[in-house]
Protein backbone atom coordinates (compact mmCIF):
# COMPACT_ATOMS: atom_id res chain seq x y z
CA UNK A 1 3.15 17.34 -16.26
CA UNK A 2 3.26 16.40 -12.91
CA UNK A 3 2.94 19.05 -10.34
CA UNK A 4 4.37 18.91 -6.20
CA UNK A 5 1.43 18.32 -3.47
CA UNK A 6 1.00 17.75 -0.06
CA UNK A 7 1.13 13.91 1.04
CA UNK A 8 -0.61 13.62 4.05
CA UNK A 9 -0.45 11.01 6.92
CA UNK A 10 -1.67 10.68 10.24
CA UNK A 11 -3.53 12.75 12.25
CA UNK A 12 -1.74 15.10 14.47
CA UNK A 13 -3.45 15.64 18.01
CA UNK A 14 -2.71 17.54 20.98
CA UNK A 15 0.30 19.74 21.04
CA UNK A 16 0.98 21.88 18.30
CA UNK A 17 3.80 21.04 15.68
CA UNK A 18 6.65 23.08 15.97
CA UNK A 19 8.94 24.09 12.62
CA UNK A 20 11.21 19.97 12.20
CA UNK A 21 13.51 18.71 9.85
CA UNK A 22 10.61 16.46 8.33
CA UNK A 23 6.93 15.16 8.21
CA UNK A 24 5.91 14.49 11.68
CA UNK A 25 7.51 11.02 12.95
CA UNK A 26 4.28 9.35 14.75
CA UNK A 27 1.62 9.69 12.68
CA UNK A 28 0.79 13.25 11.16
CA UNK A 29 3.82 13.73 8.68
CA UNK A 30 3.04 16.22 5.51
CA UNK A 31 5.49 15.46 2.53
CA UNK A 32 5.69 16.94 -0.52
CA UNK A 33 5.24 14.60 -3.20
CA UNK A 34 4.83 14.01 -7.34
CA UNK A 35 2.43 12.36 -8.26
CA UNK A 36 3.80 10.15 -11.54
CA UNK A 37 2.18 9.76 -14.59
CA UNK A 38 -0.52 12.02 -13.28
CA UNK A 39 -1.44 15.85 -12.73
CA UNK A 40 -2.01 16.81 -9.36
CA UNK A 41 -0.68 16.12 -6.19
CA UNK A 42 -0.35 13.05 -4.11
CA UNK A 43 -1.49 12.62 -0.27
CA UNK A 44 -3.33 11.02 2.45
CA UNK A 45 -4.69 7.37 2.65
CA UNK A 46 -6.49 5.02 0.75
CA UNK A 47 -8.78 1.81 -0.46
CA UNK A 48 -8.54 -1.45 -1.70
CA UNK A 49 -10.89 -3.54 -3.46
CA UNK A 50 -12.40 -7.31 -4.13
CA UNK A 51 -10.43 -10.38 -4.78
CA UNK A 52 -11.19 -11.25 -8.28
CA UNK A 53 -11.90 -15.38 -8.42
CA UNK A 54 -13.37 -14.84 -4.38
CA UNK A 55 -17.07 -15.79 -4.01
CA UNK A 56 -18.35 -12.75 -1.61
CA UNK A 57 -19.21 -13.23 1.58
CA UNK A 58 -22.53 -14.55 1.68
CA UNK A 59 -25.40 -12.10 2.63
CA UNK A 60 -28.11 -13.13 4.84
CA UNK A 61 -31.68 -12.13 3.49
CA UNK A 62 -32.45 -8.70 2.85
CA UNK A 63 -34.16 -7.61 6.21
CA UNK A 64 -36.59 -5.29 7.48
CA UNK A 65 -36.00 -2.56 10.27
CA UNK A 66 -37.95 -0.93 12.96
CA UNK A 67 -40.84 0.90 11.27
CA UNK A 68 -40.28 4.22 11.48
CA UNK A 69 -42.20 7.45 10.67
CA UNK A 70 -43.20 7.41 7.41
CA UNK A 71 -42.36 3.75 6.84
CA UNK A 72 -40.60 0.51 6.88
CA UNK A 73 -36.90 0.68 6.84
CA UNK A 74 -35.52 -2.26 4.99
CA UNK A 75 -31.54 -3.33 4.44
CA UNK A 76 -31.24 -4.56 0.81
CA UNK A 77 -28.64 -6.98 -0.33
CA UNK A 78 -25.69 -4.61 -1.36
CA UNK A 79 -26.08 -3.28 2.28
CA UNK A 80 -26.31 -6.73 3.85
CA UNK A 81 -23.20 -7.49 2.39
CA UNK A 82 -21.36 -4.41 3.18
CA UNK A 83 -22.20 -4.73 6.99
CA UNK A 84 -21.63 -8.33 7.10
CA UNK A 85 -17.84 -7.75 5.85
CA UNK A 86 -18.06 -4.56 8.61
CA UNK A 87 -18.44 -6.69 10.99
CA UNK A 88 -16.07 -8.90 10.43
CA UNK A 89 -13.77 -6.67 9.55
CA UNK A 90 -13.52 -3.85 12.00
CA UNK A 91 -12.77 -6.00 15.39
CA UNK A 92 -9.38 -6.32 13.27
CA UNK A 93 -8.60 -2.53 12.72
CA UNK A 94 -6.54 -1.02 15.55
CA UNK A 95 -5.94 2.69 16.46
CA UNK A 96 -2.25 3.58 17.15
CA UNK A 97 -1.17 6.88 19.08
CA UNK A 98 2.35 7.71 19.34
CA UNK A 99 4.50 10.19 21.06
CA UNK A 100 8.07 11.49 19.65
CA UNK A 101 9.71 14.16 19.59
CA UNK A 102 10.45 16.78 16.61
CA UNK A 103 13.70 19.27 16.36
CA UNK A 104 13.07 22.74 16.09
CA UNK A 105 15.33 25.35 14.20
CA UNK A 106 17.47 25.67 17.25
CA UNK A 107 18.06 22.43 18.09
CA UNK A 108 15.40 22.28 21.11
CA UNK A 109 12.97 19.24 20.99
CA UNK A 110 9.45 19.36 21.14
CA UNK A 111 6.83 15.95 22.21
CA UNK A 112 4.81 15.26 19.09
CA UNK A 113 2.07 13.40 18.95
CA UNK A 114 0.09 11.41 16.11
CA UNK A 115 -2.28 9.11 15.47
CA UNK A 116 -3.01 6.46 12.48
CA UNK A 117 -4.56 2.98 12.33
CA UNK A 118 -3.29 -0.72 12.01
CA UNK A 119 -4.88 -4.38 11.00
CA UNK A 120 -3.65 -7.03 13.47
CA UNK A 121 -2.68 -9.60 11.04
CA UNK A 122 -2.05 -12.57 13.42
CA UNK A 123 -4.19 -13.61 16.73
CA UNK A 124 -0.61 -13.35 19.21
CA UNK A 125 -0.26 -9.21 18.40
CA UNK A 126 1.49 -8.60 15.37
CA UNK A 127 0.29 -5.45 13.57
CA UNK A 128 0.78 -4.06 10.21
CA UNK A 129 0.71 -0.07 9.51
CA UNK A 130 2.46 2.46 7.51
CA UNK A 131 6.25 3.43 8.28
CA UNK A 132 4.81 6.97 8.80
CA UNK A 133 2.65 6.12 11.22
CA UNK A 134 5.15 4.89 13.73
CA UNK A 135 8.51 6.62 12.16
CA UNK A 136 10.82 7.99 15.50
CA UNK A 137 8.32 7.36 17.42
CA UNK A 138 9.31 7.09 21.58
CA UNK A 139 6.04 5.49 22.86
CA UNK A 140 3.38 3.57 20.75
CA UNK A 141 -0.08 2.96 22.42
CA UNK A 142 -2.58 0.52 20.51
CA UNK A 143 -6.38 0.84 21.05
CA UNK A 144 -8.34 -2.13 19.96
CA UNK A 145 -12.31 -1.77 19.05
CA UNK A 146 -13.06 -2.97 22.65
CA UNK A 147 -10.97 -0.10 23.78
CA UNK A 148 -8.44 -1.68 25.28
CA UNK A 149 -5.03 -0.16 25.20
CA UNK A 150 -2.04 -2.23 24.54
CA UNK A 151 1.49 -0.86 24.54
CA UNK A 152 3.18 -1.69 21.32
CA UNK A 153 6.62 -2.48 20.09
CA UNK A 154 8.33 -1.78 16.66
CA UNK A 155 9.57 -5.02 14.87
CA UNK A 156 10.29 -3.86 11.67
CA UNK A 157 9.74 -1.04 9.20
CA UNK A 158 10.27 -0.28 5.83
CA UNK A 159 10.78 2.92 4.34
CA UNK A 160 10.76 2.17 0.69
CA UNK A 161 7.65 0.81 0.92
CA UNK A 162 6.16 2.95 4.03
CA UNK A 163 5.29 -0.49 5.63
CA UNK A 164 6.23 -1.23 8.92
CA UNK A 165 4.90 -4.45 11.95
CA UNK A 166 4.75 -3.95 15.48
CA UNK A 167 3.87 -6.56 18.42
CA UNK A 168 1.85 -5.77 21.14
CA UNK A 169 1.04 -8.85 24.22
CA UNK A 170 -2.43 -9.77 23.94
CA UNK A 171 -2.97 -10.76 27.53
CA UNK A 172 -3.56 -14.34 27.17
CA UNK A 173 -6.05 -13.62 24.43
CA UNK A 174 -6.32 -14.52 20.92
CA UNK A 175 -6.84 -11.05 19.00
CA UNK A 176 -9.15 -11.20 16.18
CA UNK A 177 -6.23 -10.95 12.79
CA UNK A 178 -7.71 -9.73 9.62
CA UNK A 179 -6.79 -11.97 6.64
CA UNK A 180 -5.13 -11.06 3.40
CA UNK A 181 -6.85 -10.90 0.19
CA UNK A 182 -5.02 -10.90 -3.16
CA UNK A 183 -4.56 -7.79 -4.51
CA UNK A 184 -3.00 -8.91 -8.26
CA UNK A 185 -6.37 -10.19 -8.97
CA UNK A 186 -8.37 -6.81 -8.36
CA UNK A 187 -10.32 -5.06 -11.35
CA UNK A 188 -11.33 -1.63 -11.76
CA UNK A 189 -14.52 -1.36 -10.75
CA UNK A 190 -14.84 -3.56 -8.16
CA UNK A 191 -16.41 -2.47 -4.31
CA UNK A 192 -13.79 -1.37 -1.84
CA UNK A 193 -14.76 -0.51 1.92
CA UNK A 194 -11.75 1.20 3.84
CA UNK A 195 -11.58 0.82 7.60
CA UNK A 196 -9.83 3.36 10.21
CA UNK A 197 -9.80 6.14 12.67
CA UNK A 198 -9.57 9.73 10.86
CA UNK A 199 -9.29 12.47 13.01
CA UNK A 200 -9.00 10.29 16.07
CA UNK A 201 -13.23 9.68 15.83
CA UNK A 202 -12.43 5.74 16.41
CA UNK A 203 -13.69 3.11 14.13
CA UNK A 204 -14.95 4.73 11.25
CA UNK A 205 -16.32 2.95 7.81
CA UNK A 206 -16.49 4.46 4.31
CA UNK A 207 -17.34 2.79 0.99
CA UNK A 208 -15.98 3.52 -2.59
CA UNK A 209 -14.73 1.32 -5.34
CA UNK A 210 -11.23 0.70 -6.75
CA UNK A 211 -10.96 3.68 -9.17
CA UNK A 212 -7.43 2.24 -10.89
CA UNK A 213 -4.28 0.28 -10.13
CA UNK A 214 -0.63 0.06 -10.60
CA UNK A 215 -0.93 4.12 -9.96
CA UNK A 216 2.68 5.03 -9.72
CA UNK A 217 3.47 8.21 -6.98
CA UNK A 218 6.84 9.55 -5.83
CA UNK A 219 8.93 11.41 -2.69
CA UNK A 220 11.18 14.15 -4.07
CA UNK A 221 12.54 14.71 -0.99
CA UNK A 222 13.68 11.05 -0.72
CA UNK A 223 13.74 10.01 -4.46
CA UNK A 224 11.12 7.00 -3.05
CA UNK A 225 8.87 6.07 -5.47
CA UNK A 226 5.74 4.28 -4.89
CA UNK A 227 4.92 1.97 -7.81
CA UNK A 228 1.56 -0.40 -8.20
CA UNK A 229 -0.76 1.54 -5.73
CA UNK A 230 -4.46 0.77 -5.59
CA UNK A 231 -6.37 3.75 -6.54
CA UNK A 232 -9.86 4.23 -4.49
CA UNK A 233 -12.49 6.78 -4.39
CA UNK A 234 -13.60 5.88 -0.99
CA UNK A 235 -13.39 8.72 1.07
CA UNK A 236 -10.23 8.41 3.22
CA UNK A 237 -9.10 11.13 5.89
CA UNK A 238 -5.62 12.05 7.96
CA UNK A 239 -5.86 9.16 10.55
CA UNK A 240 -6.54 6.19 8.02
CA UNK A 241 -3.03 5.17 7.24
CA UNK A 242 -2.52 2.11 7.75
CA UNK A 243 -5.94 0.80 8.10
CA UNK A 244 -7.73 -1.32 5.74
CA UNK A 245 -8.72 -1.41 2.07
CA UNK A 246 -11.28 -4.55 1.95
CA UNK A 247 -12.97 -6.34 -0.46
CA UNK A 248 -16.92 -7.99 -0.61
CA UNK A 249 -15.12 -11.34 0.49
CA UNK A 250 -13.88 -9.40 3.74
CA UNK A 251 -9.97 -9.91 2.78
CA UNK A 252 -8.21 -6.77 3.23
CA UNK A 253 -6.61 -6.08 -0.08
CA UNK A 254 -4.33 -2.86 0.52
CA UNK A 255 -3.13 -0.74 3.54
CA UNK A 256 -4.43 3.23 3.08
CA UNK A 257 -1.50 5.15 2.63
CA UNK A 258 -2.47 8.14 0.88
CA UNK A 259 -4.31 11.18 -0.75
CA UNK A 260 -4.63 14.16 -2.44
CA UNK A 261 -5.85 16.69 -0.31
CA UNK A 262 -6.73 19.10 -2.88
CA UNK A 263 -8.87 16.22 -5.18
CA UNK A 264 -12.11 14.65 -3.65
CA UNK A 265 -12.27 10.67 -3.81
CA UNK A 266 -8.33 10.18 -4.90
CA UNK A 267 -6.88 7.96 -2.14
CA UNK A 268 -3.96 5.09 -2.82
CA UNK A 269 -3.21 2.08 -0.66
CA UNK A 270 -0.41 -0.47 -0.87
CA UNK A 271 -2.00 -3.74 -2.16
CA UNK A 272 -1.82 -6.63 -0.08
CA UNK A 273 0.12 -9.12 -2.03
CA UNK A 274 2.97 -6.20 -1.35
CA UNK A 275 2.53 -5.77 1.94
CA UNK A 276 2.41 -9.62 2.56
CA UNK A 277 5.81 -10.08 1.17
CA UNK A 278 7.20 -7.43 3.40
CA UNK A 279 5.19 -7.76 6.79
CA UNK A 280 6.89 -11.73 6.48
CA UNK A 281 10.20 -10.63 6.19
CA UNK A 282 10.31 -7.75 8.79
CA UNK A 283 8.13 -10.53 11.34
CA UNK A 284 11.19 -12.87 10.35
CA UNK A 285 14.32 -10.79 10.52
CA UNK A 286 13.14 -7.65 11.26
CA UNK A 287 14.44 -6.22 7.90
CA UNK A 288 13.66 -6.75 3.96
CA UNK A 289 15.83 -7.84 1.32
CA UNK A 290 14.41 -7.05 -2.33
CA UNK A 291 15.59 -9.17 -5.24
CA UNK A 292 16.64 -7.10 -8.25
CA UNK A 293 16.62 -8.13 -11.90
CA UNK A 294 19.18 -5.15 -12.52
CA UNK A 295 17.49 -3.10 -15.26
CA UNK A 296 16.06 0.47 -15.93
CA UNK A 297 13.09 0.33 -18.60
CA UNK A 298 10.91 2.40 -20.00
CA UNK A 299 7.40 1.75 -20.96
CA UNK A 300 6.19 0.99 -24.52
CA UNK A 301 2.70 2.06 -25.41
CA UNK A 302 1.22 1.65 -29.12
CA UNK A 303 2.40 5.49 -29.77
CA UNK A 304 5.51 4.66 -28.76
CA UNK A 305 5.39 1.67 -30.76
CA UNK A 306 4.44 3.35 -33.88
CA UNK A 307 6.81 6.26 -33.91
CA UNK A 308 9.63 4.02 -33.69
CA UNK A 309 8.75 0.94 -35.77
CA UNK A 310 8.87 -0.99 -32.64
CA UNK A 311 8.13 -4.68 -32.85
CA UNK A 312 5.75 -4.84 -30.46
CA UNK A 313 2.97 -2.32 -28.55
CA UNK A 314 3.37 -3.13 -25.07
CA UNK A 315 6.24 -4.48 -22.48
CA UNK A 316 9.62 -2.66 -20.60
CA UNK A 317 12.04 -1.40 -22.89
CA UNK A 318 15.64 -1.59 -20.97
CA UNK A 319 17.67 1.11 -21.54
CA UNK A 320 20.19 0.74 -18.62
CA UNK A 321 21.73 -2.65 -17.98
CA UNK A 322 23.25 -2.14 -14.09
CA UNK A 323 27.14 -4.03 -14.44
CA UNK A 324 27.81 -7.06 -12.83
CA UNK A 325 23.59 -7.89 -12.36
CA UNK A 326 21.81 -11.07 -12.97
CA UNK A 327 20.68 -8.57 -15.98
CA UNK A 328 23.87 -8.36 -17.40
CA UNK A 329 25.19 -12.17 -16.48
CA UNK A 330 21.98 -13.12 -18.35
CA UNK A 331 23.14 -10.88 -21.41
CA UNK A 332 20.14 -8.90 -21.67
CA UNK A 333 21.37 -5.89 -23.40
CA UNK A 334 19.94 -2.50 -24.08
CA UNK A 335 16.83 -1.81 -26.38
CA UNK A 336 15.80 -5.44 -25.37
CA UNK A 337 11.92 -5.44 -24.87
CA UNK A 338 10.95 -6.72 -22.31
CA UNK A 339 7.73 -8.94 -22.69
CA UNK A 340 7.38 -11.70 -20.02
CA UNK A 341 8.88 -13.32 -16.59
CA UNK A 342 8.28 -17.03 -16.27
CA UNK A 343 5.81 -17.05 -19.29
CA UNK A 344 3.26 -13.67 -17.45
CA UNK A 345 3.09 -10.49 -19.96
CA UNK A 346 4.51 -8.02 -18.96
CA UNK A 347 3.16 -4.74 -19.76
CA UNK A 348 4.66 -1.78 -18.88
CA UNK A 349 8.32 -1.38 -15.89
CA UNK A 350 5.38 -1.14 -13.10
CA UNK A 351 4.23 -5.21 -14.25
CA UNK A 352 8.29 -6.00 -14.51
CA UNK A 353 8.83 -4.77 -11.13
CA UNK A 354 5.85 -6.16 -9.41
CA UNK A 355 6.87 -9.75 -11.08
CA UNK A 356 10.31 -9.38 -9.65
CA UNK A 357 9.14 -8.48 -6.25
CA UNK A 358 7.08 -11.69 -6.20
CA UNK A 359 10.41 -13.99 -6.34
CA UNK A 360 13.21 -14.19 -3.85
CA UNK A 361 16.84 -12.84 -3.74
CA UNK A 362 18.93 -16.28 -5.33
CA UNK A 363 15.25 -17.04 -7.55
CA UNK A 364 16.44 -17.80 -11.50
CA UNK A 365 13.65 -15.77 -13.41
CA UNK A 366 12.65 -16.66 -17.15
CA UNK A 367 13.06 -13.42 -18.69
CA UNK A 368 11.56 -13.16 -22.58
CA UNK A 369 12.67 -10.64 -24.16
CA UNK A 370 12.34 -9.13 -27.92
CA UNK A 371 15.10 -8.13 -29.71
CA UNK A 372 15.54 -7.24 -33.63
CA UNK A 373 12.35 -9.03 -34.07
CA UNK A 374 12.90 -12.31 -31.92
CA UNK A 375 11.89 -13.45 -29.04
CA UNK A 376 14.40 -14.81 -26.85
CA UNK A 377 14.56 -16.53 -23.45
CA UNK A 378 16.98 -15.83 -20.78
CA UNK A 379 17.96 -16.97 -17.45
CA UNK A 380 18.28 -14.50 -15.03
CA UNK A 381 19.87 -14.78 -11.07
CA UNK A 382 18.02 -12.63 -9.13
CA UNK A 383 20.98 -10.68 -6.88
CA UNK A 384 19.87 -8.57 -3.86
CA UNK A 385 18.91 -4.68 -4.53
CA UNK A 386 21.62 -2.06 -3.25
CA UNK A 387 20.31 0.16 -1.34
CA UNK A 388 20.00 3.89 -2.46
């Protein structure tokens, strides 16, 4: 049964918090949050991991150190690799300090101030982070490895998926922009290096491996939940959101978002192939528009199968159609089983909802569905997805 924990983000750093209304808005927010399909609590930041069908990086020649006392040091392979994709990596990761202001119990305000991390994702200044990070924030100052400090704008955030961009001026520079990996090819297993600055240290590198995906989490206090998140033991502190989850290639495949506090080595980041779709909406328009199939499902698993003589052992069974959807107009009904979109299985709601969030508002899906022991094919208009 899943319990309530503390969700952590940001560090908080200089004057103390005083009782607000909710988490901290720049950077150092505590929410309570359920952690679904799992025991325990949710919180904190997190790690991505390697792009499956992505040759590595290639590592130069395992080397030999300094001799030191007692011996030769030498850097073997797996560690050649790791600090090649460091150094690549890290120029990209960005520390962000923000100042807002949080409400006490008497209606006074009091400065807050936070701190998280961000991965310039394009050479003129954009930025990508966590909503949290930056959330009512009044001032937001960017620190680059280099240590120079840029001021920073907001262009966009996104709540629902605790995304958000902001733009800072370069100063007639080219900044050095991470690229973006793809996450929907990760497997369990595979090396994940997270990049960011916990505690306000600066740059700081840790190395774990992805530990599972599609890990679903929730908000209580919003009703947001969190589906498809990368799970990563690499250790991940309060100051990593929004930094980067990277793979041996040196893609970044997820943005650390969060941990539990109480665990050791559970972190979860937002894969990449999320976060690309929304960073290029909120760089285009400043907001996100999410296409919705119009659906609720729940998942079928071979118990579930067996204990009601269900057809098959895996896919979403629908038991809501939402009126006047491209759900209903296709005449998917209820009890339909879900199995594919545009001929790719679909597993369990977390697959169907990750498929859909791949396609545009206006896309016409392919929606295969099982039903009394047939398979049939639909055609589905995607519509736009109401907001809460």
């Amino acid at each position: 049964m899943a319990t309530p924990t503390d969700w952590i983000y940001g560090t908080p750093t200089g004057l103390p918090s005083p009782p607000s209304r909710r988490g901290l808005s720049a950077g150092a927010i505590v929410l309570v949050v359920l952690l679904a399909f799992l025991s325990g609590a949710a919180g904190g930041y997190l790690v991505p991991r390697l792009v499956e069908g992505r040759p590595a990086m290639p590592a130069p020649a395992p080397t030999t150190a300094a001799p030191a006392a007692g011996g030769t040091l030498r850097v073997v392979y797996e560690e050649s690799v790791i600090i090649q994709v460091v150094e690549k990596v890290q120029p990209s990761v960005v520390n962000i300090n923000t100042l807002g202001f949080a409400q006490g119990f008497f209606g006074q305000l009091f400065p807050q101030r936070g701190a998280g991390s961000g991965v310039i994702v394009s050479p003129d200044g954009y930025i990508l982070t966590n909503n949290h990070v930056i959330e009512n924030a009044t001032q937001i100052r960017v620190k680059l490895l280099d240590g120079t400090e840029l001021e920073g704008r907001v262009v966009g955030t996104d709540p629902l998926s605790d995304l958000a961009v902001i733009k800072v001026d370069p100063r007639n520079r080219r900044l050095p922009a991470a690229e973006l990996g793809d996450s929907s090819r990760l497997r369990v297993g595979q090396l994940a290096i997270a990049i960011g600055n916990p505690f306000g240290l600066g740059s700081t590198v840790t190395v774990g491996v992805i530990s599972a995906l599609n890990r679903q989490i929730s908000d209580p206090t919003s009703g947001v939940r969190f589906d498809n998140m990368i799970q990563t033991d690499a250790a991940i502190n309060p100051g990593n959101s929004g930094g980067a989850l990277v793979n041996s290639a040196g893609q970044v495949i997820g943005i650390n978002t969060a941990i539990i506090p109480q665990a050791q080595g559970i972190g979860f980041a937002i894969p990449s192939s999320v976060a690309r779709t929304i960073m290029e909406q909120l760089i285009r328009t400043g907001t996100v528009q999410r296409p919705f199939l119009g659906v609720a499902t729940q998942d079928i698993t071979p118990e579930i199968a067996a204990q009601y003589g269900l057809p098959v052992s895996y896919g979403a069974l629908v038991v809501e159609v939402v009126p006047n959807s491209g759900a209903e107009a296709a005449g998917i009904r209820p009890l339909d089983i879900i199995v594919q979109i545009d001929g790719r299985r679909i597993e369990n709601g977390a697959d169907l909802q990750a498929e859909i969030l791949r396609r545009k508002v206006g896309d016409v899906v392919t929606v295969t569905v099982v039903r009394g022991g047939q398979r049939i094919q639909l055609r589905a208009r995607l519509g736009q997805r109401p907001p809460r």
